[in-house]
N, C-alpha and C. Protein backbone atom coordinates (compact mmCIF):
# COMPACT_ATOMS: atom_id res chain seq x y z
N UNK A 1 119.43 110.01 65.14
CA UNK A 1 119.80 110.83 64.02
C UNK A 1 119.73 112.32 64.39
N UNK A 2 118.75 112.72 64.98
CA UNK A 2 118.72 114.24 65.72
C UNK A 2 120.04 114.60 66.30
N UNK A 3 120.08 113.67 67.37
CA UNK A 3 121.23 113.93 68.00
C UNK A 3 122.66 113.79 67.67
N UNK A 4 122.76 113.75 66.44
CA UNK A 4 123.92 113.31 65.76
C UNK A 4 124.10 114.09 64.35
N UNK A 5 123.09 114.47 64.24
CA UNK A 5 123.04 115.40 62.99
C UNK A 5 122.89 115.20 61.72
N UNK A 6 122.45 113.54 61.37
CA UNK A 6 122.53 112.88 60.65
C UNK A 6 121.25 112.52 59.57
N UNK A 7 121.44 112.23 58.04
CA UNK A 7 121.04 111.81 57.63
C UNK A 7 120.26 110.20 57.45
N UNK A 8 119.26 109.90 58.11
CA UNK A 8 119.04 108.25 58.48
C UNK A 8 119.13 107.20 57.06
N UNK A 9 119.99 106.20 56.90
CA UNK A 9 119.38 105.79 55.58
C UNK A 9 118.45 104.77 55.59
N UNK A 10 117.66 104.63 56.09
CA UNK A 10 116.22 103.81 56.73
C UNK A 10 114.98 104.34 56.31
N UNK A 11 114.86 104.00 55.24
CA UNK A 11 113.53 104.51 54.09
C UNK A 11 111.78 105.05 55.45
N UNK A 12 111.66 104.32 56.46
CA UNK A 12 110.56 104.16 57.11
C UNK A 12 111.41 105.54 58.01
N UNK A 13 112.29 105.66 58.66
CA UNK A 13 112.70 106.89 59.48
C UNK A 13 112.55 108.04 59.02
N UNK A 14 112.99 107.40 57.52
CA UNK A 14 113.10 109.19 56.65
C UNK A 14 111.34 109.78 56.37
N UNK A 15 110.83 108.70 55.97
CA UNK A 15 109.68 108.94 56.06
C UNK A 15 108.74 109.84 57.35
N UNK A 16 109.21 109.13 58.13
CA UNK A 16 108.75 109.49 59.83
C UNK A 16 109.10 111.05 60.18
N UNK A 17 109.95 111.56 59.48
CA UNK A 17 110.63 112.78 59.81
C UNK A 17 111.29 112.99 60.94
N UNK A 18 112.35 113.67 60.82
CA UNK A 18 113.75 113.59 62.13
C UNK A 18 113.71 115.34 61.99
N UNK A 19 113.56 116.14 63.57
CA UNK A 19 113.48 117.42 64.01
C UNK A 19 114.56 117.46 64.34
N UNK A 20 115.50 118.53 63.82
CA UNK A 20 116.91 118.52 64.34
C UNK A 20 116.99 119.81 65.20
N UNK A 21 116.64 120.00 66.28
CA UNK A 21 116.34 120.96 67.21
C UNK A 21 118.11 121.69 67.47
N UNK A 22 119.20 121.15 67.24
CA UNK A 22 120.54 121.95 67.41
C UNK A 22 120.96 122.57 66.11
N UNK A 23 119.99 122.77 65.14
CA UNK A 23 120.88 123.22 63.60
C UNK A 23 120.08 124.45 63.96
N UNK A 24 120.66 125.50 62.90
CA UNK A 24 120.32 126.92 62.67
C UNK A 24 118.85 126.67 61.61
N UNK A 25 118.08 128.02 61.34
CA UNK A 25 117.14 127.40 60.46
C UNK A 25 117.37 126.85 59.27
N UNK A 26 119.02 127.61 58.61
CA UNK A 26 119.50 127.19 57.45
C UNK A 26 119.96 125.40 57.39
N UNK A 27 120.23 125.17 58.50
CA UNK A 27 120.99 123.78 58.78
C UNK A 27 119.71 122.56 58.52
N UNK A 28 118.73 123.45 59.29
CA UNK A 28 117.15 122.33 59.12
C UNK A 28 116.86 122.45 57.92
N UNK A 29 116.64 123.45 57.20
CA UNK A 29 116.28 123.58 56.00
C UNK A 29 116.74 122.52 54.95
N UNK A 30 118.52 122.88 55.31
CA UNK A 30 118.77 122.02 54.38
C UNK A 30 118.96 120.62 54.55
N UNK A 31 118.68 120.20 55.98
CA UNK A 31 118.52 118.40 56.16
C UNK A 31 117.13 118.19 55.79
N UNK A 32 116.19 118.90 55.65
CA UNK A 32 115.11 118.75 55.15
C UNK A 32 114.84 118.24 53.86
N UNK A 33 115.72 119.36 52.90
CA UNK A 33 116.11 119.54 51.55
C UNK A 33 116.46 118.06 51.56
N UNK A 34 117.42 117.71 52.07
CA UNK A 34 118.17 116.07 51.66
C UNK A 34 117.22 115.25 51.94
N UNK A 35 116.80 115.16 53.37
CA UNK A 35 115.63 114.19 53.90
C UNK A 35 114.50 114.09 52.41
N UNK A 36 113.88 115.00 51.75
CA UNK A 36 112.95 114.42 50.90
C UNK A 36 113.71 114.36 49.80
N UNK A 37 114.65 114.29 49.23
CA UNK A 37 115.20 114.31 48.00
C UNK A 37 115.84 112.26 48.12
N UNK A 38 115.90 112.31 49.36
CA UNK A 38 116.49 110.94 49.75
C UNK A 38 115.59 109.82 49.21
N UNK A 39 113.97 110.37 49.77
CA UNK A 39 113.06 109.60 49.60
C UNK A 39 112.64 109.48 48.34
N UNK A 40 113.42 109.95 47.27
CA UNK A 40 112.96 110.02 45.88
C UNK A 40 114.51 108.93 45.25
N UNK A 41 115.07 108.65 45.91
CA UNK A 41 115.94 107.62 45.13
C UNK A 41 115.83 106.12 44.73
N UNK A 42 116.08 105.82 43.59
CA UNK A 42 115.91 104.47 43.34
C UNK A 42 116.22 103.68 44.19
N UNK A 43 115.28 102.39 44.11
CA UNK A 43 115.72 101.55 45.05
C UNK A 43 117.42 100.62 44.83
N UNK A 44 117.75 101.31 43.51
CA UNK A 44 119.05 100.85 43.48
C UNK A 44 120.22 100.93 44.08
N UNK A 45 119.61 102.81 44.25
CA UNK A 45 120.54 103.51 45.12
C UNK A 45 120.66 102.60 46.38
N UNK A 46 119.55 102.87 47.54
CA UNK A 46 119.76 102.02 48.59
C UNK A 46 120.41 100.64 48.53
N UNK A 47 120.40 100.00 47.37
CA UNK A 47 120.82 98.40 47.38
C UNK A 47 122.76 98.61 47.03
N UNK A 48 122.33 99.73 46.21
CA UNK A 48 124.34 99.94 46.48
C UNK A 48 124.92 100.28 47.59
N UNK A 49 124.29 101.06 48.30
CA UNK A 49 124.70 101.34 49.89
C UNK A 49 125.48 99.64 50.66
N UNK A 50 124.60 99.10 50.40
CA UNK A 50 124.79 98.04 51.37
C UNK A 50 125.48 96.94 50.76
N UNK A 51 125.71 97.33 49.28
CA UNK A 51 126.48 96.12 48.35
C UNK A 51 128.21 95.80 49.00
N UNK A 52 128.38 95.01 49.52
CA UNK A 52 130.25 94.36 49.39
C UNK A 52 131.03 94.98 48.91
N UNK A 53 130.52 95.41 47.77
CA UNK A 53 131.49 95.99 46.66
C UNK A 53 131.59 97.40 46.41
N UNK A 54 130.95 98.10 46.97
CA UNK A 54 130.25 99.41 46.75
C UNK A 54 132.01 100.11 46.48
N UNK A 55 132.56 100.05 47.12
CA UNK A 55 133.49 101.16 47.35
C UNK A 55 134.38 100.62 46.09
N UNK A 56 134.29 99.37 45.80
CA UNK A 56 135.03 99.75 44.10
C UNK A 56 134.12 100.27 43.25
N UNK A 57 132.93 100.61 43.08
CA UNK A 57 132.24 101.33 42.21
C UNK A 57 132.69 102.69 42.45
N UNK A 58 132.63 103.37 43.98
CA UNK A 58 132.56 104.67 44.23
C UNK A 58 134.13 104.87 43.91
N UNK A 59 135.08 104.09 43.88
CA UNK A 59 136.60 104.50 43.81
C UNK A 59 136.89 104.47 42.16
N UNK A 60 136.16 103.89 41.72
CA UNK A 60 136.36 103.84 40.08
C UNK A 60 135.71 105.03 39.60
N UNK A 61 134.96 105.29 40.21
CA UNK A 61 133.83 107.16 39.87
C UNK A 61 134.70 107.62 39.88
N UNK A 62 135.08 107.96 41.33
CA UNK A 62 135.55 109.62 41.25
C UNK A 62 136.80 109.56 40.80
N UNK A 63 137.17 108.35 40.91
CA UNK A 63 139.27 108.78 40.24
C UNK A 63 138.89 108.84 38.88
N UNK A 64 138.23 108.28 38.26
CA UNK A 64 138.25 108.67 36.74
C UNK A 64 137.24 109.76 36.24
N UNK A 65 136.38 109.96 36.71
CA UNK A 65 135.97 111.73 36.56
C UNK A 65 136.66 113.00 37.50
N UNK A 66 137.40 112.76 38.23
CA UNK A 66 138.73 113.61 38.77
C UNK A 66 139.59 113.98 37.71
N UNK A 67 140.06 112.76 36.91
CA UNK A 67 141.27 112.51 35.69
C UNK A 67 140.27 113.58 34.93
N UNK A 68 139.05 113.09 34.58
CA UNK A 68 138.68 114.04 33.28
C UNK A 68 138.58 115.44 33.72
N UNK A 69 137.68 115.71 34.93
CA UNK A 69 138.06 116.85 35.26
C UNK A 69 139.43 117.75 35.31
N UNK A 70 140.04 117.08 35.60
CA UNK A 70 141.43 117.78 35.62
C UNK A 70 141.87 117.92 33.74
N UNK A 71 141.75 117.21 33.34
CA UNK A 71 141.68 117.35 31.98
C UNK A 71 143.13 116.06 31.53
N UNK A 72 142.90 114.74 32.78
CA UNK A 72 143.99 114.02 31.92
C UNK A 72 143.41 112.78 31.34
N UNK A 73 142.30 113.23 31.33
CA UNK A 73 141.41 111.86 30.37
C UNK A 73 140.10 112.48 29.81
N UNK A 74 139.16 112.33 29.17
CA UNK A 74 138.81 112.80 28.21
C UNK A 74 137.23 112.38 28.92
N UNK A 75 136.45 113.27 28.78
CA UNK A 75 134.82 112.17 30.03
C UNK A 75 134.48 110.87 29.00
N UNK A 76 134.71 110.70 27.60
CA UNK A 76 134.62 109.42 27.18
C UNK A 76 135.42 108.43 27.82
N UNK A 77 136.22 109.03 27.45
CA UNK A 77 137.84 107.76 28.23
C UNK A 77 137.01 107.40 29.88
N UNK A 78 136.52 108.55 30.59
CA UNK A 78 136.49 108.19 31.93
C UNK A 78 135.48 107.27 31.57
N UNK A 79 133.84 107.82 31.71
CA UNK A 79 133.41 106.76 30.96
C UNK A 79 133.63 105.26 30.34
N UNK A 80 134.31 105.15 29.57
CA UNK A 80 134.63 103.83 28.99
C UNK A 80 135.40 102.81 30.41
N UNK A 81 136.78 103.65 30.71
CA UNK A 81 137.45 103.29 31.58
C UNK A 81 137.03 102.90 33.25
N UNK A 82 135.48 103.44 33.58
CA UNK A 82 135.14 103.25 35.10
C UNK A 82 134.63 101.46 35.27
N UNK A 83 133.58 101.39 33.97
CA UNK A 83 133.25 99.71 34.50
C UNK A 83 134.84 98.55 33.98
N UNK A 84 135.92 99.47 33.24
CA UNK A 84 136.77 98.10 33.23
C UNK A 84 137.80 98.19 34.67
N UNK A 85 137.60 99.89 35.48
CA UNK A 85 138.38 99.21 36.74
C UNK A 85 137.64 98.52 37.71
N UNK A 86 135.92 99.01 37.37
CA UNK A 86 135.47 98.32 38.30
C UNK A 86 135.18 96.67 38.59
N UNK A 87 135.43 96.31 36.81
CA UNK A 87 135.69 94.92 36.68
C UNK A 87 136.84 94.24 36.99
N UNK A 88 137.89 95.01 36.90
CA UNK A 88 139.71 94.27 37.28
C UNK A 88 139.24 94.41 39.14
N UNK A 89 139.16 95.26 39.62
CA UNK A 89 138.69 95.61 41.16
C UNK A 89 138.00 94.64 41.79
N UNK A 90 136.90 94.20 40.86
CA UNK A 90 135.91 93.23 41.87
C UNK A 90 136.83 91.74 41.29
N UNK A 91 137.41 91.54 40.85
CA UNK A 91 137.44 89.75 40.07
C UNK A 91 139.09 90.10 41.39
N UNK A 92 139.89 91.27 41.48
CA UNK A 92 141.09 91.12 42.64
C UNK A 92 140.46 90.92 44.17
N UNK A 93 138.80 91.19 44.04
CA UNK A 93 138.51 91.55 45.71
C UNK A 93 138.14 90.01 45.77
N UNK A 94 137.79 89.55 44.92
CA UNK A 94 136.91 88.16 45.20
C UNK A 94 138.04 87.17 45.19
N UNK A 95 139.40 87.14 44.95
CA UNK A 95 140.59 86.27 44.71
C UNK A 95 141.09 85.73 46.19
C-alpha cells in the first residue's frame, strides 16, 4: 500500500498504520485523514465492498442523485427511485 499510494481496505492493516514515505506532507496528512476515518465505518460498509452486487447499488446512487442534482428529478423522486432500480438491476443480474 506505501508503495502504491493506496488506501488498504483490510481493517487489521489500517489499523497497523501504512508510512507513505513518497507523498508531500499534505499527501500524508491527508491519507492519514482517510486511514482513521476508514476505521470508523460500519461494518456494513466493508460487507458492501465485497457484495456481487455492489455496483448496482453504487450505479443506482449516483445516476439518480446526478438527475436530482442537475435538477431533473426532485431528491424525493431520487430517493424513492434508487432501491426500485436497484431492485429491477439485481432480479436482471441474477436471470
Amino acid at each position: 500500500m506505501e508503495r502504491t499510494d493506496n488506501i488498504p481496505a483490510d481493517a487489521a492493516l489500517l489499523k497497523s498504520g501504512i508510512s507513505y514515505a513518497n507523498l508531500s506532507p499534505a499527501g500524508k496528512a491527508g491519507m492519514k485523514a482517510f486511514q482513521e476515518s476508514a476505521q470508523k465505518l460500519a461494518p456494513l460498509a466493508y460487507r458492501l465492498q465485497g457484495y456481487k452486487y455492489n455496483r448496482v447499488i453504487f450505479d443506482a446512487t449516483v445516476n439518480r442523485l446526478s438527475q436530482a442534482i442537475a435538477g431533473q428529478i426532485t431528491l424525493d423522486q431520487a430517493y424513492q427511485r434508487i432501491p426500485e432500480d436497484v431492485k429491477q438491476q439485481l432480479a436482471a443480474a441474477r436471470q
